[in-house]
N, C-alpha and C. Protein backbone atom coordinates (compact mmCIF):
# COMPACT_ATOMS: atom_id res chain seq x y z
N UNK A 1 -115.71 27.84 -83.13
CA UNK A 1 -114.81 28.96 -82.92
C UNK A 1 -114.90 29.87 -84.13
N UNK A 2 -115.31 30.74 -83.93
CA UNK A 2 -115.27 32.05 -84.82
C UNK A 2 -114.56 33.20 -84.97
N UNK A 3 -113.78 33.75 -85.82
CA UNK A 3 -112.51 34.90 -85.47
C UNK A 3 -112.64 35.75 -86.69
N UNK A 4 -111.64 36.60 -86.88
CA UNK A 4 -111.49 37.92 -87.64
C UNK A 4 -109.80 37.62 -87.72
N UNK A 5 -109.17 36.78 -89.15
CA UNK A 5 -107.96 36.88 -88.85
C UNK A 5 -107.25 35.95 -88.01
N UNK A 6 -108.49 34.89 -87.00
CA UNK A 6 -107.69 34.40 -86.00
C UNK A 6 -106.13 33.12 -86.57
N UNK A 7 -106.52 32.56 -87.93
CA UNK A 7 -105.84 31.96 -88.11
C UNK A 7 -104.28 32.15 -88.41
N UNK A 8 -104.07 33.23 -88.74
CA UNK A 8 -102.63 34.02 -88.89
C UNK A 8 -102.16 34.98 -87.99
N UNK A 9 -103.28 35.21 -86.66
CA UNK A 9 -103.01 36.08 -85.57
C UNK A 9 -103.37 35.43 -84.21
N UNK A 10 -104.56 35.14 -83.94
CA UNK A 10 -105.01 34.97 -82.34
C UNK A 10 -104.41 33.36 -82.00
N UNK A 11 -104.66 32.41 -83.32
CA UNK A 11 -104.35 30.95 -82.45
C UNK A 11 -103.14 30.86 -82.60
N UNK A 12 -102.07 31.42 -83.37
CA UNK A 12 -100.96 31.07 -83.03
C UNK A 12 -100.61 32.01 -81.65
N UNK A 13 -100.97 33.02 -81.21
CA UNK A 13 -100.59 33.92 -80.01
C UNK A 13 -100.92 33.19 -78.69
N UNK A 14 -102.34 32.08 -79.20
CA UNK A 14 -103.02 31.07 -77.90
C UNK A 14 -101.90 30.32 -77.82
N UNK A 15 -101.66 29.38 -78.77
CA UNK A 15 -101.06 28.60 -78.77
C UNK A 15 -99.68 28.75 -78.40
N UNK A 16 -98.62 29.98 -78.55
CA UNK A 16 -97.18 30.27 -77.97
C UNK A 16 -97.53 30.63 -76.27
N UNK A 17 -98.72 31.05 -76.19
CA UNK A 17 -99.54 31.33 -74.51
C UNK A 17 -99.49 29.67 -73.94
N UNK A 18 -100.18 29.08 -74.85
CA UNK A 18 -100.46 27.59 -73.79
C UNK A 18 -99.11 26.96 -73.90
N UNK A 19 -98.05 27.24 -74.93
CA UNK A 19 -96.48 26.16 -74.70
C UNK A 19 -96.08 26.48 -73.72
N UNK A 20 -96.14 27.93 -73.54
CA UNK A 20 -95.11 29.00 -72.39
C UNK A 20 -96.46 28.01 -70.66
N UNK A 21 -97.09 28.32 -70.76
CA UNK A 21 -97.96 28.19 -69.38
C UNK A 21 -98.27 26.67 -69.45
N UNK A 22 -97.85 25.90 -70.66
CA UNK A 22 -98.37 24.41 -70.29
C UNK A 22 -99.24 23.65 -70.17
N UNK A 23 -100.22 24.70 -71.01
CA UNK A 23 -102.26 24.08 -70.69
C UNK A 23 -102.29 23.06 -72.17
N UNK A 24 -102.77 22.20 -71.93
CA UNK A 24 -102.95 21.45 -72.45
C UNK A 24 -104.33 21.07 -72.94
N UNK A 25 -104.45 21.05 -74.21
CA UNK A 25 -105.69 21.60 -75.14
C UNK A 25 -105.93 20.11 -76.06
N UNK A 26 -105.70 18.95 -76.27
CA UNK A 26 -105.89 18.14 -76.39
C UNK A 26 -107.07 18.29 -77.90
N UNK A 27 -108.07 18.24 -77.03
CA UNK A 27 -109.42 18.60 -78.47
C UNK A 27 -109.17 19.96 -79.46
N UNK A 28 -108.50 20.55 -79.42
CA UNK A 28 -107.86 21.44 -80.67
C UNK A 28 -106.80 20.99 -81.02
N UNK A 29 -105.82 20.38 -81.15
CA UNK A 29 -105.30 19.45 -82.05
C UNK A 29 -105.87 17.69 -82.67
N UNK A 30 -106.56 17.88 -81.96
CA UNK A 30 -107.58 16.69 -82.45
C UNK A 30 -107.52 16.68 -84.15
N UNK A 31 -107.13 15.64 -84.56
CA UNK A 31 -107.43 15.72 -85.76
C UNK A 31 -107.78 14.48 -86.87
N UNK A 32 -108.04 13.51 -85.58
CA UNK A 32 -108.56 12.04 -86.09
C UNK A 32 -108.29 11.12 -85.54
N UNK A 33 -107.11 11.29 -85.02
CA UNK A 33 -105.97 10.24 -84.45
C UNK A 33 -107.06 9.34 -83.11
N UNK A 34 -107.60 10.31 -82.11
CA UNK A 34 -108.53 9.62 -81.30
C UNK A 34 -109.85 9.83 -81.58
N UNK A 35 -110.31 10.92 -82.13
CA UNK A 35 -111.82 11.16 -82.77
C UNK A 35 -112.25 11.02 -83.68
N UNK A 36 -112.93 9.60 -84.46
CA UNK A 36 -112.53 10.01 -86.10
C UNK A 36 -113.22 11.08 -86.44
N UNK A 37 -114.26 11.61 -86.01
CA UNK A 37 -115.36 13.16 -86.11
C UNK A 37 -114.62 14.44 -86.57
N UNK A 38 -113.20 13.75 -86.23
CA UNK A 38 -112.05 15.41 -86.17
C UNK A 38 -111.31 15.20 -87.61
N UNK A 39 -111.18 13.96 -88.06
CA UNK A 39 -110.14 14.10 -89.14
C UNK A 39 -110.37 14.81 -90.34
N UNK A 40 -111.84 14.94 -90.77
CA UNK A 40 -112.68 15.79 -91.78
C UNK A 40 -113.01 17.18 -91.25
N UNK A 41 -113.14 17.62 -89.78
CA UNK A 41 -113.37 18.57 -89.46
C UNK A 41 -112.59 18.93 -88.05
N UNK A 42 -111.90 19.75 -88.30
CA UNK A 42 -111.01 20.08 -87.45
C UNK A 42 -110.63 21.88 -86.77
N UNK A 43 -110.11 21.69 -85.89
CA UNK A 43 -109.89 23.02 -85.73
C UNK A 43 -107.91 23.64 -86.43
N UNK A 44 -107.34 22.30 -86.80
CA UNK A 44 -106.41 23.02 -87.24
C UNK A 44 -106.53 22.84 -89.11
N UNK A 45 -107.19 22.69 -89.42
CA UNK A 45 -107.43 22.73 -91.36
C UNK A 45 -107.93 23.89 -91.51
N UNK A 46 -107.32 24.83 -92.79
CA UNK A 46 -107.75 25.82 -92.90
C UNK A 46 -109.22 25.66 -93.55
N UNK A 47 -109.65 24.80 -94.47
CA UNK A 47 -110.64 24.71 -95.45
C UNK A 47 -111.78 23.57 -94.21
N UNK A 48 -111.59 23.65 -93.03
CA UNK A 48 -113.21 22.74 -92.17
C UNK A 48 -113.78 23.97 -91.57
N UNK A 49 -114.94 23.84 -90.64
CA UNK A 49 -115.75 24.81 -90.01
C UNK A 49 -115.78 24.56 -88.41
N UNK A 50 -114.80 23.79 -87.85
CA UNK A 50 -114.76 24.42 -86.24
C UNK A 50 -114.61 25.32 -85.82
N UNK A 51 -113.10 26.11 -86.89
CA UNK A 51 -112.91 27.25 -86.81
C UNK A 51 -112.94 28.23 -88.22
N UNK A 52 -113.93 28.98 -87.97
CA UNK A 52 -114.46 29.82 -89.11
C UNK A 52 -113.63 31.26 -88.55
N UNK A 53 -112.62 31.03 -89.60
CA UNK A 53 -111.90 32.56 -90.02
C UNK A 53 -112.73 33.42 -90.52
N UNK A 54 -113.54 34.57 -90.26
CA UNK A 54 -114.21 34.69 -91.26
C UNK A 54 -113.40 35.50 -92.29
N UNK A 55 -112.43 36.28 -91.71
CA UNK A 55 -111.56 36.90 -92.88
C UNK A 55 -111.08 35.75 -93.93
N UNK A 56 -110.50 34.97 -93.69
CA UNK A 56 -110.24 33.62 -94.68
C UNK A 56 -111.57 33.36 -95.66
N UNK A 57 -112.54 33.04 -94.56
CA UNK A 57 -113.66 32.59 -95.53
C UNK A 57 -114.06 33.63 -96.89
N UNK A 58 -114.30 34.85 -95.81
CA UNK A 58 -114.73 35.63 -97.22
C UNK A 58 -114.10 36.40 -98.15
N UNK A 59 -112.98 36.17 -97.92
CA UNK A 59 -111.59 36.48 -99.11
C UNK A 59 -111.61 35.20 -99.83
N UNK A 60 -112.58 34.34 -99.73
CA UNK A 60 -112.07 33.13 -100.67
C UNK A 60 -110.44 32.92 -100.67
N UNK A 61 -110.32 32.62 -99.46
CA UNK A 61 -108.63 32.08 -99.08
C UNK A 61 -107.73 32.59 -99.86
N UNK A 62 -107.93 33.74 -100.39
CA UNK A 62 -107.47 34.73 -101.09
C UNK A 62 -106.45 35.62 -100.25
N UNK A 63 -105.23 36.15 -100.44
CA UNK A 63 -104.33 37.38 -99.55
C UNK A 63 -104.88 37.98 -100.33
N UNK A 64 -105.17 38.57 -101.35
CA UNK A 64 -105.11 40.31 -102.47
C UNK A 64 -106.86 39.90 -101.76
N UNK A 65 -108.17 39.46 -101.49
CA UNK A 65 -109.08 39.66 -101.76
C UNK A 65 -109.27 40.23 -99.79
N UNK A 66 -108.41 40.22 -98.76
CA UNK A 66 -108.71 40.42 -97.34
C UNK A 66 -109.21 42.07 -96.92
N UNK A 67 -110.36 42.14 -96.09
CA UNK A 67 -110.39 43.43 -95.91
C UNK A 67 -110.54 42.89 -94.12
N UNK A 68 -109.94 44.50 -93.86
CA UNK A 68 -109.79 44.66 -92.76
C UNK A 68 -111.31 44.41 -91.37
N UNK A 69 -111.16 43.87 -90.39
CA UNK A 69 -112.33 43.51 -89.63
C UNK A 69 -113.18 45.25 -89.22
N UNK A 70 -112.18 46.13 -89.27
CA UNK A 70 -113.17 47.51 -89.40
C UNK A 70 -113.57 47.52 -90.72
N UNK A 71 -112.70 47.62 -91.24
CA UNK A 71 -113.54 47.95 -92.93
C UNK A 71 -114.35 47.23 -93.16
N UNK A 72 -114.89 46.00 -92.98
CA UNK A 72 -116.15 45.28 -92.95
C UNK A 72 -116.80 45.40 -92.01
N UNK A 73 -117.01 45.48 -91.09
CA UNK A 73 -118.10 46.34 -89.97
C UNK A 73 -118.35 46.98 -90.67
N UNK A 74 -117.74 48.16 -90.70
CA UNK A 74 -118.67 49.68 -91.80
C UNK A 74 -119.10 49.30 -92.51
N UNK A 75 -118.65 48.71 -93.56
CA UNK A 75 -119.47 48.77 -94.75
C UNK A 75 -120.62 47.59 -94.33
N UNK A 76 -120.75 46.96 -93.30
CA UNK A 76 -121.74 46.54 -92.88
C UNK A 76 -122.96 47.14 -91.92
N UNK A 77 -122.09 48.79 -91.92
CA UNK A 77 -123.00 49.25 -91.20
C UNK A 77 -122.87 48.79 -89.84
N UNK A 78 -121.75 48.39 -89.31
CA UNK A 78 -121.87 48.55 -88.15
C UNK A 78 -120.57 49.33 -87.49
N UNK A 79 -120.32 49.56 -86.29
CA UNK A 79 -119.23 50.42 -85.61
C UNK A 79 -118.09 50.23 -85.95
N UNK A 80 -117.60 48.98 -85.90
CA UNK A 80 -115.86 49.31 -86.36
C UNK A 80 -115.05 49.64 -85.05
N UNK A 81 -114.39 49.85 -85.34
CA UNK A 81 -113.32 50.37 -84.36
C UNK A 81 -113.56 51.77 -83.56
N UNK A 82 -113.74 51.95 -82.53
CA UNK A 82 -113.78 53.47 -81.81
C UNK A 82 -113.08 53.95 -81.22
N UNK A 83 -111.70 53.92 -81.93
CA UNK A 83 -110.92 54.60 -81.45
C UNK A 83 -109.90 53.87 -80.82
N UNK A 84 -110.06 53.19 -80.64
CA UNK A 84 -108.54 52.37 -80.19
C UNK A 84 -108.64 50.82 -81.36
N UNK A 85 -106.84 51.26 -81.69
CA UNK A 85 -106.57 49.97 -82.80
C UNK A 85 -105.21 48.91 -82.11
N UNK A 86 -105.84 47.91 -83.07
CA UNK A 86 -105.05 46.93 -82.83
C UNK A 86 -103.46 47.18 -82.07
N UNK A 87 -103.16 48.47 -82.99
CA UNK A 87 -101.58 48.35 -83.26
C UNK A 87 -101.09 49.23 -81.81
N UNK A 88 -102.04 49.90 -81.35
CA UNK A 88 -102.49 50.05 -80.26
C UNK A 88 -102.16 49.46 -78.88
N UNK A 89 -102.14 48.08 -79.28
CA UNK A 89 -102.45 47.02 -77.40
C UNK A 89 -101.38 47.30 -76.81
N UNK A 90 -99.83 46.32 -77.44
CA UNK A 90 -99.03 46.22 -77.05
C UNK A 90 -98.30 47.61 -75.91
N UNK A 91 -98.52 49.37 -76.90
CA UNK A 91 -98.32 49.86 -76.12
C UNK A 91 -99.17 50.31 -74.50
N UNK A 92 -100.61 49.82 -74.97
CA UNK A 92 -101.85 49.97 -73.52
C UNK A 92 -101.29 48.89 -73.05
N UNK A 93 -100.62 47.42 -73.14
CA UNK A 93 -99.71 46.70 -71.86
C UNK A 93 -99.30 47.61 -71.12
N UNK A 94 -98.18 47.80 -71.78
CA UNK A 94 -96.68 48.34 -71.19
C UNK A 94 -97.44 49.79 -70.54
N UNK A 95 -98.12 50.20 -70.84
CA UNK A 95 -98.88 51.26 -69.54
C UNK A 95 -99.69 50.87 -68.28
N UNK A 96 -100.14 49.35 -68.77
CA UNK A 96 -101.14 49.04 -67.51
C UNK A 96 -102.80 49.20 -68.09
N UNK A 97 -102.69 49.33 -69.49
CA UNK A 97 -104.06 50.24 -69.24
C UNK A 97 -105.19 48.72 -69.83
N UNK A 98 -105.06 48.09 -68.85
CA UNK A 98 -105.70 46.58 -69.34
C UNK A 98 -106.93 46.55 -69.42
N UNK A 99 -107.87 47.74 -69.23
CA UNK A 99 -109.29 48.43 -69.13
C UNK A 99 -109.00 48.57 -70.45
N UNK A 100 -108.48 49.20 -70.96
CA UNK A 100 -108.70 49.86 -72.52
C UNK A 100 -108.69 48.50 -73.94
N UNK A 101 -107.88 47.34 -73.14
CA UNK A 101 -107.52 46.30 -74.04
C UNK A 101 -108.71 45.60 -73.81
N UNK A 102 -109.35 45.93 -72.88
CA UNK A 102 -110.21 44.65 -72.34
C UNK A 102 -111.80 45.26 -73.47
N UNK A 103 -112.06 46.69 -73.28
CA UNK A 103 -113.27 47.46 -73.91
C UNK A 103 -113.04 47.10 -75.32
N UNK A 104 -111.45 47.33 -76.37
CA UNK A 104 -111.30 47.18 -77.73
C UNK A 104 -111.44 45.64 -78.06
N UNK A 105 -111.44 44.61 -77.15
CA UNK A 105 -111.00 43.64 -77.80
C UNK A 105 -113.16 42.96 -77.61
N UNK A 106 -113.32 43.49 -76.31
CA UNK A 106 -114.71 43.64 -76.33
C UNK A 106 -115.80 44.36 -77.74
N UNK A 107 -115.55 44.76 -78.27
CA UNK A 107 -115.57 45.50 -79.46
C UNK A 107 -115.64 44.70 -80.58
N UNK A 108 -114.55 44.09 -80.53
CA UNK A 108 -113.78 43.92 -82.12
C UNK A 108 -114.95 42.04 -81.52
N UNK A 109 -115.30 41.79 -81.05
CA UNK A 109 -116.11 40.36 -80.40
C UNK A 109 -117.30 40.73 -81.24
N UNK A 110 -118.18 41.87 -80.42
CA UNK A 110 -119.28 42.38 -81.03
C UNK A 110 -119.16 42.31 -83.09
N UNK A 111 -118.37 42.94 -83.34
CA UNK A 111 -118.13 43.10 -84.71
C UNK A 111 -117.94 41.82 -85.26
N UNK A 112 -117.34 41.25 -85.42
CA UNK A 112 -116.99 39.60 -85.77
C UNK A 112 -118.08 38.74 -84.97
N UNK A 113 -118.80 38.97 -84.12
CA UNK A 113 -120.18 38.14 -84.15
C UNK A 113 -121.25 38.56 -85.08
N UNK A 114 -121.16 40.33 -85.36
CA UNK A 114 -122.29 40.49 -85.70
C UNK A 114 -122.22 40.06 -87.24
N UNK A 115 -121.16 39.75 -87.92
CA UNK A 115 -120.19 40.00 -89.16
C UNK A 115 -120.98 38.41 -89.23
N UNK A 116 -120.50 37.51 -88.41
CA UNK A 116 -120.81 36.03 -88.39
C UNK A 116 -122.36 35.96 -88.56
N UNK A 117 -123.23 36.43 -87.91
CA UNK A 117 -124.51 36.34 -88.35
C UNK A 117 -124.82 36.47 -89.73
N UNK A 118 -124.55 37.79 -90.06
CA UNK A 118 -124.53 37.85 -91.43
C UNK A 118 -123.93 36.78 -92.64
N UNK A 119 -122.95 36.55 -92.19
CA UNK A 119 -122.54 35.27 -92.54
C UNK A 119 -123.34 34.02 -93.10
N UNK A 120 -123.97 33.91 -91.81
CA UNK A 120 -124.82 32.70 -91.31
C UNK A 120 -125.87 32.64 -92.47
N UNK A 121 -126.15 33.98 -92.54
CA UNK A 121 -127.92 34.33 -93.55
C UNK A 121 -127.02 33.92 -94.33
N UNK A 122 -126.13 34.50 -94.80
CA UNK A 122 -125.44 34.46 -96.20
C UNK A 122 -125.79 32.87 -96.70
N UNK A 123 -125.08 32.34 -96.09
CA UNK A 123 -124.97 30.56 -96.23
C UNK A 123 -126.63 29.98 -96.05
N UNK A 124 -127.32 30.61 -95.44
CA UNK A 124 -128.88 29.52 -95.38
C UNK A 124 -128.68 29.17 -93.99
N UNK A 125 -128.07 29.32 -93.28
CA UNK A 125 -127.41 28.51 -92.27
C UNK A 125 -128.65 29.59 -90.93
N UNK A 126 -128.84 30.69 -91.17
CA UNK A 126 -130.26 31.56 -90.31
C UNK A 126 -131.04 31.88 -91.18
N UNK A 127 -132.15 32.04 -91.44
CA UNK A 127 -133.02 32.63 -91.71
C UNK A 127 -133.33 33.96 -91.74
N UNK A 128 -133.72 34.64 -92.29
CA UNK A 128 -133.24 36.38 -91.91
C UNK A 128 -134.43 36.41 -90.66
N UNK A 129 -135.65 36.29 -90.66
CA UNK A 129 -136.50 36.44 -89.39
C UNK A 129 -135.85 36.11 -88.10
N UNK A 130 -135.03 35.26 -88.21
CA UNK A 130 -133.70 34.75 -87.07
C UNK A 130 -132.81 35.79 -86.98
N UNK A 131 -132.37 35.75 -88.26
CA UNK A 131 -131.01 36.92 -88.00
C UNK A 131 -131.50 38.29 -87.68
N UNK A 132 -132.70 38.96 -88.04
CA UNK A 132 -133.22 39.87 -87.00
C UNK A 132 -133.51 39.97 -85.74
N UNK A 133 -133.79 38.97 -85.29
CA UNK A 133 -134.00 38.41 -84.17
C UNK A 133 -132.65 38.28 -82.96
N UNK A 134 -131.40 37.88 -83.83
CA UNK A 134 -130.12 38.24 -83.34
C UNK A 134 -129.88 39.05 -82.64
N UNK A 135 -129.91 39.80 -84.09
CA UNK A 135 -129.45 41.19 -84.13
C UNK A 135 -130.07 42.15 -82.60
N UNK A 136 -131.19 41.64 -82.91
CA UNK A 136 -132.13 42.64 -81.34
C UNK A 136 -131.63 41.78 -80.09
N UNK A 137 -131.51 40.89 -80.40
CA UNK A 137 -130.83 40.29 -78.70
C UNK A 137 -129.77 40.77 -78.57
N UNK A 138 -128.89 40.94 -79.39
CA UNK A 138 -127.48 41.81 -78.85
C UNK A 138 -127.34 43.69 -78.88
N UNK A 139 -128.76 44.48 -79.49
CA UNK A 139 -128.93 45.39 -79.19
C UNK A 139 -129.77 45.44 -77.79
N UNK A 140 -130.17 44.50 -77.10
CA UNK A 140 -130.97 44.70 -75.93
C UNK A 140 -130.08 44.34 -75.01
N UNK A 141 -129.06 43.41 -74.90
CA UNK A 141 -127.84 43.04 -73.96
C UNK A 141 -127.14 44.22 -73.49
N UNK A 142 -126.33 45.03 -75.03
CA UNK A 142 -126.33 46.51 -74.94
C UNK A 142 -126.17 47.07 -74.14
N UNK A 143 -128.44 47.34 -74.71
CA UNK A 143 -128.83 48.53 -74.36
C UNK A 143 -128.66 48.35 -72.28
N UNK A 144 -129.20 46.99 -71.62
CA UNK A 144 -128.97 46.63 -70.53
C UNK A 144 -127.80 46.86 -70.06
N UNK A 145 -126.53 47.45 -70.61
CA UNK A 145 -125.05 47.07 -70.01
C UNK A 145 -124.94 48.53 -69.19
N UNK A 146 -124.62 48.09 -68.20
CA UNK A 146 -123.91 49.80 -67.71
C UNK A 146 -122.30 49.88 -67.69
N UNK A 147 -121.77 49.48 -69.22
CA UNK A 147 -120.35 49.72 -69.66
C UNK A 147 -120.82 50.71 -70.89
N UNK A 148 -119.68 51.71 -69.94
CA UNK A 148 -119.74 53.21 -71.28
C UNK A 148 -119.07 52.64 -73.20
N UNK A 149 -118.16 51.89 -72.92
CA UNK A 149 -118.27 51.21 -74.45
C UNK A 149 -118.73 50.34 -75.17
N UNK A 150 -119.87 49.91 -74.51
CA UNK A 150 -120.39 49.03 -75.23
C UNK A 150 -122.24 50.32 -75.46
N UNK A 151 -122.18 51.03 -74.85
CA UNK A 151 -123.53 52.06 -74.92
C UNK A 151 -122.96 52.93 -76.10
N UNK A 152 -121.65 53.23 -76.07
CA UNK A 152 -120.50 54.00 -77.32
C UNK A 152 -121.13 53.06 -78.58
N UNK A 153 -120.65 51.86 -78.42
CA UNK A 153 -120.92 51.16 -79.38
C UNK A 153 -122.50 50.85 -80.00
N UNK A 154 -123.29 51.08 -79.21
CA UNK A 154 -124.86 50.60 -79.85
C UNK A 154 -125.16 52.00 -80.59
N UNK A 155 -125.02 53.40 -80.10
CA UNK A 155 -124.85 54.60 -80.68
C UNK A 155 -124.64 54.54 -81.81
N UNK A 156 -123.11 53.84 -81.94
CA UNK A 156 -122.80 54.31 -83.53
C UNK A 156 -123.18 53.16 -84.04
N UNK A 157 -123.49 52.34 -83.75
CA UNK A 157 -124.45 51.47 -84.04
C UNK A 157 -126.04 52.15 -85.10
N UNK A 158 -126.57 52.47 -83.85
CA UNK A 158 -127.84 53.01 -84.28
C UNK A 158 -127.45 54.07 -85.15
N UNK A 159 -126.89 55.01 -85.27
CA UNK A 159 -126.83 56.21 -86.28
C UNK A 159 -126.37 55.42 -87.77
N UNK A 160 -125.46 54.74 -88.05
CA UNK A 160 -125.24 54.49 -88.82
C UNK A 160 -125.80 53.91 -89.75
N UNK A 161 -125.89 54.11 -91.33
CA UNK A 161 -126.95 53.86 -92.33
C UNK A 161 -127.21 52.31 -92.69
């Protein structure tokens, strides 16, 4: 599991989602008790790798060192946000406009995967001939999509330095 933030935003929002609806998730609280595989690596420890925050990770579990999941896209050279933000959703609910939540959050996926690759090189963990290699499989998925924001997105993609 890989996120932007998810640990102080998305799994607690899953998790008040699955109390309210009752789904029962068993292997994410795993944490040794029936697997010993889980007690060293887990999805609820902030410091294992099931779930890679990457905002956590690369703030060095730092609050003063966090930058924002757009502000690292850019300066990674890649898109960022286009135009619709986070702070954003709640009011595209309460309109209906579940197209618009569905394209940004589609977005902000792209960015925090592509963020994670980089990552990956970072650590040894790809090879850069790999991580180029990535990189073009998800500019050719793309370029194949006939969704106007994700063609938005390879654009500023491509222009950018």
């Amino acid at each position: 599991l890989v996120s932007w933030n998810g640990s102080s935003f998305d799994l607690p929002v899953l998790t008040y989602r699955a109390l309210l609806r009752g789904v029962q998730a068993a292997r994410f609280w795993e944490s040794g008790e029936q697997d010993p595989a889980f007690r060293y690596n887990n999805y609820l420890s902030r410091y294992h790798w099931r779930h890679t925050d990457l905002m956590d990770v690369l703030s060095g579990f730092q609050r003063r060192g966090r930058v924002s999941l757009a502000n690292m896209a850019c300066l990674l050279g890649l898109p960022g946000k286009l135009g619709f933000e986070g702070s954003q959703v709640w009011e595209a609910w309460q309109s209906g406009n579940l197209e618009g939540i569905r394209r940004y959050c589609e977005t902000d996926v792209l960015n925090t995967w592509l963020i994670y690759l980089r990552f990956a090189q970072l650590r040894g963990l790809l090879p850069r001939a790999q991580h180029l290699e990535e990189i073009e499989r998800v500019k050719a998925l793309l370029r194949a999509s006939r969704e106007p924001h994700l063609a938005e997105f390879l654009a500023a993609w491509e222009k950018a330095p």
